[in-house]
C-alpha atoms as a PDB file:
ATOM      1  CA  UNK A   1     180.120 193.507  -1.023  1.00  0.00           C
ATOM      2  CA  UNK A   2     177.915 192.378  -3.937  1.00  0.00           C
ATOM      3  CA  UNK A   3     174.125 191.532  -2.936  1.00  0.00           C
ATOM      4  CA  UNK A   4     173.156 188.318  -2.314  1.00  0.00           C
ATOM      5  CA  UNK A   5     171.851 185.521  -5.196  1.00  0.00           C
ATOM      6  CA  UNK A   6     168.326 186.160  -6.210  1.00  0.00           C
ATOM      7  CA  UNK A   7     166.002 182.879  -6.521  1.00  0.00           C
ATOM      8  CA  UNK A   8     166.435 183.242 -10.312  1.00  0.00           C
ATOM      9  CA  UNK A   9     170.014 183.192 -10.268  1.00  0.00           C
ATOM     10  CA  UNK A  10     169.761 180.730  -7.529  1.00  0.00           C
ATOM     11  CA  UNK A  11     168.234 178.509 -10.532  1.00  0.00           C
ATOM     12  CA  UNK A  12     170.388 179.545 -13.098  1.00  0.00           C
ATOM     13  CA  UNK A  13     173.108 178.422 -10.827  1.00  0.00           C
ATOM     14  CA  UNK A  14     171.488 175.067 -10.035  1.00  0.00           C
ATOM     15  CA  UNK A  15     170.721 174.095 -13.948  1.00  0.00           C
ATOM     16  CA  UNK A  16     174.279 174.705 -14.839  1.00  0.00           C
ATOM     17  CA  UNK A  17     175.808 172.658 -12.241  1.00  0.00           C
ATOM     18  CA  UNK A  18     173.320 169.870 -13.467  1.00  0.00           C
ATOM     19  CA  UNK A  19     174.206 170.502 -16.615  1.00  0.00           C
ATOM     20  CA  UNK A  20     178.016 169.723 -16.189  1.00  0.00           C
ATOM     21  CA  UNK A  21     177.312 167.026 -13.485  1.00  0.00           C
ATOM     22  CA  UNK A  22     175.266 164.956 -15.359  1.00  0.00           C
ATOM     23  CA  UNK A  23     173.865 163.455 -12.149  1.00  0.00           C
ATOM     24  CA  UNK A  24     173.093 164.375  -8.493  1.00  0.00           C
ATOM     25  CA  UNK A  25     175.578 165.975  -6.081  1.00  0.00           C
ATOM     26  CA  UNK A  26     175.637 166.165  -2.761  1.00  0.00           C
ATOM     27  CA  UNK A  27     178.274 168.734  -2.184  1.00  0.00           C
ATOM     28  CA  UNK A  28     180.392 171.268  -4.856  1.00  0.00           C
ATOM     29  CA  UNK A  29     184.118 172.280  -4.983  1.00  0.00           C
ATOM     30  CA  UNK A  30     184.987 176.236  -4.789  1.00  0.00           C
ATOM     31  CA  UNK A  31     186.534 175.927  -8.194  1.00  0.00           C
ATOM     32  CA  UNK A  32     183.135 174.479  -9.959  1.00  0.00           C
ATOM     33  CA  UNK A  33     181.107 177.298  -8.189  1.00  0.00           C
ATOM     34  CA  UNK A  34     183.324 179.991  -9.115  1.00  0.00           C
ATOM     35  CA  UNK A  35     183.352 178.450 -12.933  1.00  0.00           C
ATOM     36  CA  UNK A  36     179.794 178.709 -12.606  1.00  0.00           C
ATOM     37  CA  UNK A  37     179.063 182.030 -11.733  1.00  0.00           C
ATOM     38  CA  UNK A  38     181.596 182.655 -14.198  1.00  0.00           C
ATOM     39  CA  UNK A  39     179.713 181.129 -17.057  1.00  0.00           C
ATOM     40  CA  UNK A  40     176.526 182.942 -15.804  1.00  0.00           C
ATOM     41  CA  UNK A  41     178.628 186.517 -15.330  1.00  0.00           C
ATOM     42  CA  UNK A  42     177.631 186.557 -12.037  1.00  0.00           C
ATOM     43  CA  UNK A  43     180.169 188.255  -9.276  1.00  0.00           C
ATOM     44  CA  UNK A  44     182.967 185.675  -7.689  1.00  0.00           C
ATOM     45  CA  UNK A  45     182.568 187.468  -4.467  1.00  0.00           C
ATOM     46  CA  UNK A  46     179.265 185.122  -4.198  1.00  0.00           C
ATOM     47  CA  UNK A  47     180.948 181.548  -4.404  1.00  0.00           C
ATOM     48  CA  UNK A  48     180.827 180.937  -1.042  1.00  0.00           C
ATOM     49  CA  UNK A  49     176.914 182.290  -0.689  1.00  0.00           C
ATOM     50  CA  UNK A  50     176.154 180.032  -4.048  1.00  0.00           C
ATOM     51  CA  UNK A  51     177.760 176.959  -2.037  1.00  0.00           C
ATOM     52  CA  UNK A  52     175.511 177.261   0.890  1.00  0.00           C
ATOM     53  CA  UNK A  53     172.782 177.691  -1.006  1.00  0.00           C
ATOM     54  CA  UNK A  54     173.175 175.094  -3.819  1.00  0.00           C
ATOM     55  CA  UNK A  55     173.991 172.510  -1.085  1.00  0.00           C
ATOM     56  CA  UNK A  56     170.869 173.144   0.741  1.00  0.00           C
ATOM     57  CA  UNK A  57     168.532 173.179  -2.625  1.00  0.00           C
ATOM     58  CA  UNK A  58     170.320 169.824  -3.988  1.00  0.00           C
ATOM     59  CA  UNK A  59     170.365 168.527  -0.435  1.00  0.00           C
ATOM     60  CA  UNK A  60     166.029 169.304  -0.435  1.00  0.00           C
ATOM     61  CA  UNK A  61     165.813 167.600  -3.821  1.00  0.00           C
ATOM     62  CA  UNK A  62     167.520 164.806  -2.563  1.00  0.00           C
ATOM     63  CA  UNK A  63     165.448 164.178   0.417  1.00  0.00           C
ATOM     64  CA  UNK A  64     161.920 164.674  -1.542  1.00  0.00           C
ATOM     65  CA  UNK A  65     163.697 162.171  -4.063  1.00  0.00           C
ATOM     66  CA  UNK A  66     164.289 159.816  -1.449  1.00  0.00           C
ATOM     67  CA  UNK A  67     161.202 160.357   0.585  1.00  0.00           C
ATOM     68  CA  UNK A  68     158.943 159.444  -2.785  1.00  0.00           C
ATOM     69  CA  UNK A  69     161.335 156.141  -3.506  1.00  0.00           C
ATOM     70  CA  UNK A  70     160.541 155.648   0.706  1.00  0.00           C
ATOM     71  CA  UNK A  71     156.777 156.307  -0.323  1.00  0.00           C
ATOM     72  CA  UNK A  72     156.552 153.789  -3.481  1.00  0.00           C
ATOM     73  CA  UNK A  73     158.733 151.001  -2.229  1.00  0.00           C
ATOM     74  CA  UNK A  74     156.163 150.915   1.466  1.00  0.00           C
ATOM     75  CA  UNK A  75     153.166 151.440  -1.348  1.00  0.00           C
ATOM     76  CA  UNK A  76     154.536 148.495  -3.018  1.00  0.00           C
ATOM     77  CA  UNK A  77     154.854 146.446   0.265  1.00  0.00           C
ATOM     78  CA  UNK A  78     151.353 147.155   1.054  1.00  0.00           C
ATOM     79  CA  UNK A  79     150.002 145.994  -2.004  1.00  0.00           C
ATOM     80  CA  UNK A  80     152.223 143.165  -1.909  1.00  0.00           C
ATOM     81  CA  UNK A  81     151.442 141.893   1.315  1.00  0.00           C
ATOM     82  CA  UNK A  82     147.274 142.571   0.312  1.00  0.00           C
ATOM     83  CA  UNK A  83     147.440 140.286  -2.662  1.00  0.00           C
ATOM     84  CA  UNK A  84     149.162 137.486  -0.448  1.00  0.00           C
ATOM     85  CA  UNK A  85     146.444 138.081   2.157  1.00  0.00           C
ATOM     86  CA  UNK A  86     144.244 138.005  -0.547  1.00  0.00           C
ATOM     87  CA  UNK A  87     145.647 135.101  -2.489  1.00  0.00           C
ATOM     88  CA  UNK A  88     145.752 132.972   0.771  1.00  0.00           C
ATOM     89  CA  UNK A  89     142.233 133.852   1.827  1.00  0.00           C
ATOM     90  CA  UNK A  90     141.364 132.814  -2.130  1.00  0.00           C
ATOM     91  CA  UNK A  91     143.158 129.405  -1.780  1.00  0.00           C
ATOM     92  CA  UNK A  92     141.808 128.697   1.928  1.00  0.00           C
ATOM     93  CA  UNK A  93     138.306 129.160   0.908  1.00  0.00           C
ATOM     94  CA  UNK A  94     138.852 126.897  -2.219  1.00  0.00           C
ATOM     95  CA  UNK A  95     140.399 124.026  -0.186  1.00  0.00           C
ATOM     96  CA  UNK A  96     137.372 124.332   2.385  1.00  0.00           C
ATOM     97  CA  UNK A  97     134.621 124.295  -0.860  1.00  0.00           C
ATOM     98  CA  UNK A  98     136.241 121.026  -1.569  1.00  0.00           C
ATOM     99  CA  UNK A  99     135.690 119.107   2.137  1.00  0.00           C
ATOM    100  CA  UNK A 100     132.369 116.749   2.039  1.00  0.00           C
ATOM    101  CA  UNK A 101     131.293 114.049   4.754  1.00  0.00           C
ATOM    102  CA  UNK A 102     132.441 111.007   3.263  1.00  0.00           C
ATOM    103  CA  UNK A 103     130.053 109.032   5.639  1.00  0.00           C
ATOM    104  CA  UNK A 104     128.055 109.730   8.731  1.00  0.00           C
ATOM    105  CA  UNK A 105     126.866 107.801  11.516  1.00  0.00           C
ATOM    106  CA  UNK A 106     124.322 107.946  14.948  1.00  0.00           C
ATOM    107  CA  UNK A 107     126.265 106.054  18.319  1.00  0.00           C
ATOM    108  CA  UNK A 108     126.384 106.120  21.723  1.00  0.00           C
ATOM    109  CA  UNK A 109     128.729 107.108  23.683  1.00  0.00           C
ATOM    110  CA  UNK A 110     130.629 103.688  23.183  1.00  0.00           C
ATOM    111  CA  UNK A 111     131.006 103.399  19.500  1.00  0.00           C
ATOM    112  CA  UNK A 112     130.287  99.534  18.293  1.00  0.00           C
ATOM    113  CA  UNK A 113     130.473 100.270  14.885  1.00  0.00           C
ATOM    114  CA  UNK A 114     126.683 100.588  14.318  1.00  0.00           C
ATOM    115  CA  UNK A 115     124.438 103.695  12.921  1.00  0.00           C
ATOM    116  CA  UNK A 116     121.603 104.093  15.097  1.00  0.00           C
ATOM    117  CA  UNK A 117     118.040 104.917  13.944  1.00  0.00           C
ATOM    118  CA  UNK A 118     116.394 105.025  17.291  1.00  0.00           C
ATOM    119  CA  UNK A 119     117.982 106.113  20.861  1.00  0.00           C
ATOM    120  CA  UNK A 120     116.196 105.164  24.070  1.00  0.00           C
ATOM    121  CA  UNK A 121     115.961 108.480  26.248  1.00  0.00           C
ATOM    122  CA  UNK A 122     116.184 106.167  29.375  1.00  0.00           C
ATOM    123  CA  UNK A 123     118.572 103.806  28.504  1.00  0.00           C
ATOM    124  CA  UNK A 124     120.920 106.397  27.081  1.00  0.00           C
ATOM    125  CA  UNK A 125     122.883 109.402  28.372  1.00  0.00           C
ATOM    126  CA  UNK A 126     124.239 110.413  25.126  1.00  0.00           C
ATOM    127  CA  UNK A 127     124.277 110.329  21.381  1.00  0.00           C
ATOM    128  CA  UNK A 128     127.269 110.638  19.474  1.00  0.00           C
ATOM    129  CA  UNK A 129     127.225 112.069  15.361  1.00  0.00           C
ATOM    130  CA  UNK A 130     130.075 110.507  13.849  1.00  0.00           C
ATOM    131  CA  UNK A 131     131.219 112.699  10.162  1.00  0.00           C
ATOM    132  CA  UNK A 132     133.766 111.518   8.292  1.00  0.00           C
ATOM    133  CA  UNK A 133     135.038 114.047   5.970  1.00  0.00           C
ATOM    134  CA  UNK A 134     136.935 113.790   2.437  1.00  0.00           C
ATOM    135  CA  UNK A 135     139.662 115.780   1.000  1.00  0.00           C
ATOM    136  CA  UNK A 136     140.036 117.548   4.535  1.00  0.00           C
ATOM    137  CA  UNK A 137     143.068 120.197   4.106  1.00  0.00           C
ATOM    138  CA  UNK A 138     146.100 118.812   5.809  1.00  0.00           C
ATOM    139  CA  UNK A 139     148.113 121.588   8.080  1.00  0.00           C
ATOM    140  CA  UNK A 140     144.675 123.159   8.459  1.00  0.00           C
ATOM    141  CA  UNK A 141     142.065 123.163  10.695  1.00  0.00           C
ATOM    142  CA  UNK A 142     138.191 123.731  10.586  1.00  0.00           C
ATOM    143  CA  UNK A 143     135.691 125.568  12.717  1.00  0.00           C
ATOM    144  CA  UNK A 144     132.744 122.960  12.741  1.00  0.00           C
ATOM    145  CA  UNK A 145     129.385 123.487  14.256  1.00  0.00           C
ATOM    146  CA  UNK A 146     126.102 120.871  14.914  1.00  0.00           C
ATOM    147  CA  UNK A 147     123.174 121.706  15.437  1.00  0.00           C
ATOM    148  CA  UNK A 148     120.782 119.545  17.007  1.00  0.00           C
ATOM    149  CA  UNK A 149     116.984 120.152  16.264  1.00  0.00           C
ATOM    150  CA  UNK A 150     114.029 118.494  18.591  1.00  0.00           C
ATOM    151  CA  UNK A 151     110.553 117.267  17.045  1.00  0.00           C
ATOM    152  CA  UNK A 152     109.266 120.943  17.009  1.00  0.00           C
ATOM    153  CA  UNK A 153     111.481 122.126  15.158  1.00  0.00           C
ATOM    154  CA  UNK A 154     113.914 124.211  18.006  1.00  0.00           C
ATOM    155  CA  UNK A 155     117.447 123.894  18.215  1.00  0.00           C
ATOM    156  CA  UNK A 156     118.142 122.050  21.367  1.00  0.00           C
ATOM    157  CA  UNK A 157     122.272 121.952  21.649  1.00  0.00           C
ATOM    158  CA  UNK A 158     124.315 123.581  20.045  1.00  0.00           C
ATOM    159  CA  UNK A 159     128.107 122.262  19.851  1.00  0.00           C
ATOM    160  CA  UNK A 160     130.859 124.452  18.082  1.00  0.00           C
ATOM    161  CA  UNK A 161     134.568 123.375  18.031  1.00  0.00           C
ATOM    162  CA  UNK A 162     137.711 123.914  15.921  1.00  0.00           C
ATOM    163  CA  UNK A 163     139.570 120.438  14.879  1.00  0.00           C
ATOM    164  CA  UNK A 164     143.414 119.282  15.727  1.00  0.00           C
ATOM    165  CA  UNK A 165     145.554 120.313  13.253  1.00  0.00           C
ATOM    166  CA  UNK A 166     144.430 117.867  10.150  1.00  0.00           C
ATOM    167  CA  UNK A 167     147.255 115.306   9.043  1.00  0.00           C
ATOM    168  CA  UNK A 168     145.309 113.242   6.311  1.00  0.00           C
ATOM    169  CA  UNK A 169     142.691 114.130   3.683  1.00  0.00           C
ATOM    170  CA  UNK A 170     140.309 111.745   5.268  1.00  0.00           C
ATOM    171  CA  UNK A 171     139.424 112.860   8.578  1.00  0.00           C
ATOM    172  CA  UNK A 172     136.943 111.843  11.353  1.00  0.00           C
ATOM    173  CA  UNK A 173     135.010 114.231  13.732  1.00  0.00           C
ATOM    174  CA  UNK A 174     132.134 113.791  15.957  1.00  0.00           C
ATOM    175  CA  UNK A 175     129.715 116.252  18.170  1.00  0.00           C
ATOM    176  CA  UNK A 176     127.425 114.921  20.893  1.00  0.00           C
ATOM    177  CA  UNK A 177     124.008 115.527  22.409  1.00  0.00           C
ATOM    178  CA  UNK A 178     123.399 114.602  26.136  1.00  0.00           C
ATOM    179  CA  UNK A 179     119.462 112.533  26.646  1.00  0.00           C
ATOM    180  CA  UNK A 180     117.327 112.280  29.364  1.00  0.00           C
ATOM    181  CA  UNK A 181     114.155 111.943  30.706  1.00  0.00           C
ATOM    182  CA  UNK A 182     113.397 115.588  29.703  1.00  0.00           C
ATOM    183  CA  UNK A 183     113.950 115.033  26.086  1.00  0.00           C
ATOM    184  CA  UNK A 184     111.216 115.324  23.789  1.00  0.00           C
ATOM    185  CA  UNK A 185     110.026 111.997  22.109  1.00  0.00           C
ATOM    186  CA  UNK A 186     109.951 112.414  18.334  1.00  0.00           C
ATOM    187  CA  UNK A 187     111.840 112.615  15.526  1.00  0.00           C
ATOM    188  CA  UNK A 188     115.122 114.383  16.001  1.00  0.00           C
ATOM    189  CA  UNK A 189     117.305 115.802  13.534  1.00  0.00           C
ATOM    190  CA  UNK A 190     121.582 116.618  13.160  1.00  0.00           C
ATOM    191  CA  UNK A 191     123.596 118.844  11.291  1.00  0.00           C
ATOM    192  CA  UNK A 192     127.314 119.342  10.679  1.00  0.00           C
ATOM    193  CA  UNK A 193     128.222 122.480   9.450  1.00  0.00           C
ATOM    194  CA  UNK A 194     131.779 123.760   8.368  1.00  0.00           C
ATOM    195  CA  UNK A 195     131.695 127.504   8.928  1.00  0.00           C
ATOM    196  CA  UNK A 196     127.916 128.683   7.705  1.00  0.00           C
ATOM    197  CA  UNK A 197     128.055 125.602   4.894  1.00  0.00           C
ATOM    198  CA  UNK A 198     125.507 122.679   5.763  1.00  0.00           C
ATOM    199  CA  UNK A 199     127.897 119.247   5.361  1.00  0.00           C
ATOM    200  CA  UNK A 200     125.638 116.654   6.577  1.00  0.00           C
ATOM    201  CA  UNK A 201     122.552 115.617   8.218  1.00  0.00           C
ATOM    202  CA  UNK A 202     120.672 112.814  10.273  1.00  0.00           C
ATOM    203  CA  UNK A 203     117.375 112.120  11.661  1.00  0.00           C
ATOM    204  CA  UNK A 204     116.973 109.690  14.697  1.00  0.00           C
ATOM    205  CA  UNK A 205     114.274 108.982  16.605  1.00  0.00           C
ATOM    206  CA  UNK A 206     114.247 109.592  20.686  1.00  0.00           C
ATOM    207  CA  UNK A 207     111.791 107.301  22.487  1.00  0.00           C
END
């Protein structure tokens, strides 16, 4: 029995099936083995060792082949879907630079119509900013925020909420304060925000 194929005819073998393939195999006939070993002058006795072995090597270069193409097309999915992400964060933040309040008024609780300058502490059990915001992003929503500073300067209430679903570029919104007879006297002050960016502010004063 002639000794087995050394890795260097092993590679001879290889590059002259490649060479008369043209392309990647999977699997080899007897009869293009045999005309291999031939060509090379290597013993027939080894056709059926060169088979095995052939098989297994194309079989490994297949599977790294396919395992890079596996790599690149979930590389190019993940860079895909980060540019999207990306892309839609981009566009969100540009439609929320574009909302402004439109108008803003002070009310009660009951809204006549009016824009109060001065709320009576006793008379009153709440006061009601009324924002009206243009070019508000229809299909969104927005994460608004008031704050509601006393005479000294401190941050009284706080009110933080997240709007309906928006269905027209001119949208109203409101945020409340509760009064009473522990509210400082003075001159009060309101401010929308959407996200960390001021939209607009009132002063009122509590008697």
């Amino acid at each position: 029995m002639t000794s087995g194929i050394t890795n260097a005819q092993l590679q001879q073998i290889i590059e002259e099936v490649e060479r008369m393939k043209k392309e990647e195999q999977s699997t080899l006939s007897r009869e293009e083995v045999k005309q291999v070993l031939e060509e090379l002058n290597l013993p027939a006795d080894l056709v059926d060792e060169a088979i095995v072995r052939v098989n297994q090597r194309l079989d490994q270069d297949s599977y790294e082949k396919n395992l890079r193409r596996i790599y690149w097309i979930a590389g190019t999915i993940v860079l895909a879907t980060i540019a999207a992400v990306f892309f839609g964060f981009q566009q969100r933040q540009a439609k929320m630079s574009q909302v402004t309040a439109a108008q803003d008024r002070l009310t009660l609780t009951q809204d006549d119509g009016s824009n109060l300058t001065v709320v009576n502490r006793q008379q009153s059990p709440e006061v009601v900013y009324r924002v009206t915001l243009a070019q508000a992003p229809v299909g969104d929503r927005l994460t608004l925020s008031c704050n509601w500073t006393d005479p000294t300067g401190v941050i009284v209430k706080q009110n933080r909420y997240e709007t309906k679903q928006i269905t027209t570029p001119v949208w109203n919104t409101y945020c409340r304060m509760p009064l009473g007879s522990g509210t400082t006297a003075g001159t009060w002050t309101v401010e929308m925000f959407l996200g960390d960016r001021p939209l607009e502010s009132a002063q009122f004063q509590v008697q």
